[in-house]
N, C-alpha and C. Protein backbone atom coordinates (compact mmCIF):
# COMPACT_ATOMS: atom_id res chain seq x y z
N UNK A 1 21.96 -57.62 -47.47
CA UNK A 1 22.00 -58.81 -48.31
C UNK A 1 21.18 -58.54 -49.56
N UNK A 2 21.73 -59.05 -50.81
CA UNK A 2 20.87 -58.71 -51.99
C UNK A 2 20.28 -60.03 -51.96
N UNK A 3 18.91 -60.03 -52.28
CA UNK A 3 18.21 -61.00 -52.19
C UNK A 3 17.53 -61.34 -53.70
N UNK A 4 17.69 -62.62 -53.87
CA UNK A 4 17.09 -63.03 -55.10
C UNK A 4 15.85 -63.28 -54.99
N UNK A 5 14.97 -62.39 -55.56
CA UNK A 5 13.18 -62.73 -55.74
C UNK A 5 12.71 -63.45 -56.11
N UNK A 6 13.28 -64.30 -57.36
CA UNK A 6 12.62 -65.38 -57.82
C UNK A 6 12.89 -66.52 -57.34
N UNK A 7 14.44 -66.62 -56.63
CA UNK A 7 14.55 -68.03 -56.10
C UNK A 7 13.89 -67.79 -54.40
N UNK A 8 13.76 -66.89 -53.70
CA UNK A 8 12.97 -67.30 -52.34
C UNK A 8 11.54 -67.18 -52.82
N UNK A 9 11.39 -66.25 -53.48
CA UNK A 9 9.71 -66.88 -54.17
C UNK A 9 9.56 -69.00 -54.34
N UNK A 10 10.68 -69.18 -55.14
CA UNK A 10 10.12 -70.67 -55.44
C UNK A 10 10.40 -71.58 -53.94
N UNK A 11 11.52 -71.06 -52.97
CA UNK A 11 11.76 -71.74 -51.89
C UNK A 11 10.60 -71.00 -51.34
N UNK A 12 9.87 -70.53 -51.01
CA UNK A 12 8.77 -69.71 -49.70
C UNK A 12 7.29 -70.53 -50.57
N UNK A 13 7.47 -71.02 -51.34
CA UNK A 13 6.42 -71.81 -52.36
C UNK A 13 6.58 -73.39 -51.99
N UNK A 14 7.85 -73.93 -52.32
CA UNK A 14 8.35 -75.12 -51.45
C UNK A 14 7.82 -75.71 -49.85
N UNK A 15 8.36 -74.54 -49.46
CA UNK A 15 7.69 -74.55 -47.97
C UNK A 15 6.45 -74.46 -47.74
N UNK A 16 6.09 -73.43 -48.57
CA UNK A 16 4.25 -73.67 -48.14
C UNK A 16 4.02 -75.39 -48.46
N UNK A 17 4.06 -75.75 -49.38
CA UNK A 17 3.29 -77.26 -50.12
C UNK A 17 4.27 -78.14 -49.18
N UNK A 18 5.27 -78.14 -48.37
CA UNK A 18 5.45 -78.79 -47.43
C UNK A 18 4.85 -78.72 -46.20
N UNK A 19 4.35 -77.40 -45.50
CA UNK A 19 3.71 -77.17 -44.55
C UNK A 19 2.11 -77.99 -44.84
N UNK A 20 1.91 -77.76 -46.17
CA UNK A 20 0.81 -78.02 -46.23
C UNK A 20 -0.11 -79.30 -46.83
N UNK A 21 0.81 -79.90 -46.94
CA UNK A 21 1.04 -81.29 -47.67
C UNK A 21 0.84 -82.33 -46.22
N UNK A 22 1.13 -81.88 -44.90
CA UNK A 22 0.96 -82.78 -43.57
C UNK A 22 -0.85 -82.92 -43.53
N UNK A 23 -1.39 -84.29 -43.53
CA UNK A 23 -2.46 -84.65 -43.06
C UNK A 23 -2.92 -84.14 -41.26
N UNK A 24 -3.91 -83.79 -41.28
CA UNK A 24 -4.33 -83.01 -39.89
C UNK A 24 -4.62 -84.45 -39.09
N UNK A 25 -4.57 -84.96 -37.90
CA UNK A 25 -5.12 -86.22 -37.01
C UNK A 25 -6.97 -85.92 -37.40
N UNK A 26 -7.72 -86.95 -36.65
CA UNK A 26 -8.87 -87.35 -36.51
C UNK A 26 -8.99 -86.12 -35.51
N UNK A 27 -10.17 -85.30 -35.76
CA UNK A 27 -10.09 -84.25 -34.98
C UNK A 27 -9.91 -82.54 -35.59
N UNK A 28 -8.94 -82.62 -36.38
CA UNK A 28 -8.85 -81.59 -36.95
C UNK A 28 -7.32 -81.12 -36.48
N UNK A 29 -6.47 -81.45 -35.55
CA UNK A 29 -5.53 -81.17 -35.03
C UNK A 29 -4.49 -81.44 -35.68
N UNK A 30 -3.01 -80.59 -35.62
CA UNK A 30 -2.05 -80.88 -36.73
C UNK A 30 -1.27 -81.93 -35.67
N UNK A 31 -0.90 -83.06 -36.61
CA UNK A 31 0.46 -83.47 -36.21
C UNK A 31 1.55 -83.19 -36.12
N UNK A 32 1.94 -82.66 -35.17
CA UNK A 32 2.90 -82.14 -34.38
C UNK A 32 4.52 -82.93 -35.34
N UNK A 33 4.60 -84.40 -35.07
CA UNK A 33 5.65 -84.77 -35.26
C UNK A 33 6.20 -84.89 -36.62
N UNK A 34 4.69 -84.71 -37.23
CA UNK A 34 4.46 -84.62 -38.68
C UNK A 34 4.83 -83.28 -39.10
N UNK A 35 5.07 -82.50 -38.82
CA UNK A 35 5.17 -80.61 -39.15
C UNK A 35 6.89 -80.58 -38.33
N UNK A 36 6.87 -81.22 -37.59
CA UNK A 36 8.54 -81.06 -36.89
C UNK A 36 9.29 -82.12 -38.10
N UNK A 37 8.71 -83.18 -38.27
CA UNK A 37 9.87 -83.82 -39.62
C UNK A 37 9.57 -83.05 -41.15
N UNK A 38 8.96 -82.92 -41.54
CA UNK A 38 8.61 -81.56 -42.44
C UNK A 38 9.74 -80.34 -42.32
N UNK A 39 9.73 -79.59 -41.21
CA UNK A 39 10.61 -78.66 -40.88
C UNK A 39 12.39 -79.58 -41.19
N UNK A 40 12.70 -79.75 -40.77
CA UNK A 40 13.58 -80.79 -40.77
C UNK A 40 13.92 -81.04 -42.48
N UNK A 41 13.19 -81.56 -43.02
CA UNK A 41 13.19 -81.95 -44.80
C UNK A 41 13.40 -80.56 -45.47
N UNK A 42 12.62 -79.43 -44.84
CA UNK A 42 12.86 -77.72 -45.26
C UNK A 42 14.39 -77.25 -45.41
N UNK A 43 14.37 -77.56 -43.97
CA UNK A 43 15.98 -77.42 -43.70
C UNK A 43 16.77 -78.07 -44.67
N UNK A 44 16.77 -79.08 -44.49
CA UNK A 44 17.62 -79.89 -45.68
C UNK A 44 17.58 -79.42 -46.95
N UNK A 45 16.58 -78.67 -47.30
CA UNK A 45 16.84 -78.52 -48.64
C UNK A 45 16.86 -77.18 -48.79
N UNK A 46 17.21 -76.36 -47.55
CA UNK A 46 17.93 -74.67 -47.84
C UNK A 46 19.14 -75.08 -47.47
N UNK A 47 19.55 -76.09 -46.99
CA UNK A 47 21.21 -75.83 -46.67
C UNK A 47 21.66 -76.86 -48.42
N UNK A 48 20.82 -77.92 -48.92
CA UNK A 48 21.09 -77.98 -50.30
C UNK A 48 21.46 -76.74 -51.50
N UNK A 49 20.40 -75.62 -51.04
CA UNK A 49 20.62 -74.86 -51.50
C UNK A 49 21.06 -73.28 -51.28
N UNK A 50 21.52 -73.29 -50.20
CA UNK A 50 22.19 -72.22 -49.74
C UNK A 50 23.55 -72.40 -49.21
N UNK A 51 23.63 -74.16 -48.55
CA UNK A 51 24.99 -73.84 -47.60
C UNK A 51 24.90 -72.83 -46.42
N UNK A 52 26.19 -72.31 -46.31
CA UNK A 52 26.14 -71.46 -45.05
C UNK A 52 25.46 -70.65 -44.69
N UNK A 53 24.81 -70.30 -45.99
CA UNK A 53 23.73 -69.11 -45.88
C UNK A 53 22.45 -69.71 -46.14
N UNK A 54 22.02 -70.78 -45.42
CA UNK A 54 20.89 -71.52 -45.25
C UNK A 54 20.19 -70.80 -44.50
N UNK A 55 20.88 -70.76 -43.17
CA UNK A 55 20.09 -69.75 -41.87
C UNK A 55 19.93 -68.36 -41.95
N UNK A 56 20.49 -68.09 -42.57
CA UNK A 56 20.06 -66.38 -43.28
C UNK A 56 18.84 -66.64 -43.90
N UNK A 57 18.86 -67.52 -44.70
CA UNK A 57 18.01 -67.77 -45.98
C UNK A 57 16.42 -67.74 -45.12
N UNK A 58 16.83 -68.83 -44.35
CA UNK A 58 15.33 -69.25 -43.39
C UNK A 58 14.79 -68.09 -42.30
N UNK A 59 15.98 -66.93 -42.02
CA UNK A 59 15.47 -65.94 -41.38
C UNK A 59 14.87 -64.87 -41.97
N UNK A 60 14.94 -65.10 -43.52
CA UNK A 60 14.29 -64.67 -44.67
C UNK A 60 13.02 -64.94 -44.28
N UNK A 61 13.13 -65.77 -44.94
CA UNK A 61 11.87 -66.52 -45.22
C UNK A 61 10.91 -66.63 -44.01
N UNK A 62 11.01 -66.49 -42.67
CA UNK A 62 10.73 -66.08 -41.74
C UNK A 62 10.14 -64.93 -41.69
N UNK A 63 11.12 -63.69 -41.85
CA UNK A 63 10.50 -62.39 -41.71
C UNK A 63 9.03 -61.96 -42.68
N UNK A 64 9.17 -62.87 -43.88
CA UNK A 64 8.02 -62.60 -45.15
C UNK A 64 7.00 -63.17 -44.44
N UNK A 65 7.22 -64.20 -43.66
CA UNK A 65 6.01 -64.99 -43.48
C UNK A 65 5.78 -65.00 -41.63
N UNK A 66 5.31 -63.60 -41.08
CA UNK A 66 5.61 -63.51 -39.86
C UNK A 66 4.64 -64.47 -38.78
N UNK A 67 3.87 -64.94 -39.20
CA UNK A 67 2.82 -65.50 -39.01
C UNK A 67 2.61 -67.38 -39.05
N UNK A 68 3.82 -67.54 -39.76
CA UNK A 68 3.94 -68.94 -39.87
C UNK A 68 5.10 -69.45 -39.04
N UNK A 69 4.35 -70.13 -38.09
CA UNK A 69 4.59 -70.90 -37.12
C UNK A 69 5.76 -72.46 -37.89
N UNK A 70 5.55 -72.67 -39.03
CA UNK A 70 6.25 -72.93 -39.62
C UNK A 70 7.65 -72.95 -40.14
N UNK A 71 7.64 -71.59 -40.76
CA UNK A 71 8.63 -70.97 -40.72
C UNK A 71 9.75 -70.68 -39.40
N UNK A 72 8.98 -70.77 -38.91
CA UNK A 72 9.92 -70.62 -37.25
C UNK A 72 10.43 -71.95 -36.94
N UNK A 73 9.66 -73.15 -37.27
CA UNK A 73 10.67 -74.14 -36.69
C UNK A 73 11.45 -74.60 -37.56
N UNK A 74 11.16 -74.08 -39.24
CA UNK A 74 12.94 -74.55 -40.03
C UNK A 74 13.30 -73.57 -39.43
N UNK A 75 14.01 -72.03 -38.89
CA UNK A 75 14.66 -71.37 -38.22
C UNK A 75 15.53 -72.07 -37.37
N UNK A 76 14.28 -72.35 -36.53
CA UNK A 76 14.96 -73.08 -35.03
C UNK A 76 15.84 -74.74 -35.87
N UNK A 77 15.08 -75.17 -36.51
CA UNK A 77 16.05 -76.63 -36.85
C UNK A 77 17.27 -76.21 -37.28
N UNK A 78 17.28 -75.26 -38.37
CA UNK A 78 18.68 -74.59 -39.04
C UNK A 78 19.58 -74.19 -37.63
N UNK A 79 19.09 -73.51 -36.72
CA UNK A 79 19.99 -72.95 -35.66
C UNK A 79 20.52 -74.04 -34.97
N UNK A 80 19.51 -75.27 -34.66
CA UNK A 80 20.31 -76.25 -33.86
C UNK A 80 21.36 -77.10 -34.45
N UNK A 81 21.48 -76.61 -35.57
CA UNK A 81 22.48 -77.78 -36.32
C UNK A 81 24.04 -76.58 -36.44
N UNK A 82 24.00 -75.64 -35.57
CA UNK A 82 25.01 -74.74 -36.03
C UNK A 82 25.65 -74.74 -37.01
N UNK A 83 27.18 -74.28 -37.56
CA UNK A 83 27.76 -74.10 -38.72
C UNK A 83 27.41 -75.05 -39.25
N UNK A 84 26.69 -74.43 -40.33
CA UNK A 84 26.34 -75.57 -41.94
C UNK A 84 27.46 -75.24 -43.04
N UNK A 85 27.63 -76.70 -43.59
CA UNK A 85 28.77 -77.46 -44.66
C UNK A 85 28.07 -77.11 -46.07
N UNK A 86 29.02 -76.47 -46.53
CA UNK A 86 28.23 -76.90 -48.23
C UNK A 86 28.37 -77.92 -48.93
């Protein structure tokens, strides 16, 4: 796949300030349901901008960021919604 640098640069930038934009609970602990609807809004806006090749896109964006737990659940949300519509 030829991959465009500047546009998963600005989507892998997106995602961070969404990951990171969720308020932590009293405690220090992440909200869970808060980081799963987050993921969810991610999704939505790689299949805005990818279409079918949303889930490619997010397995991208995945592999750069091996470490973000994040990244793994737009993966998993993109996968549960199988064939994506442009």
């Amino acid at each position: 796949m030829h991959e465009d640098e500047g546009s998963s640069d600005k989507l892998q930038a997106m995602l961070d300030v969404i990951a990171g934009s969720m308020p932590s609970s009293p405690g220090g602990h992440t909200d869970l349901g808060r980081l799963r609807a987050d993921a969810v809004s991610a999704a939505t806006v790689l299949v805005e901008f990818y279409g079918d090749a949303a889930l490619e896109r997010a397995r991208l964006l995945e592999r750069r960021s091996p470490q973000s737990h994040f990244a793994r659940m737009v993966t998993v949300e993109l996968s549960g919604r199988g064939k994506v519509s442009s």
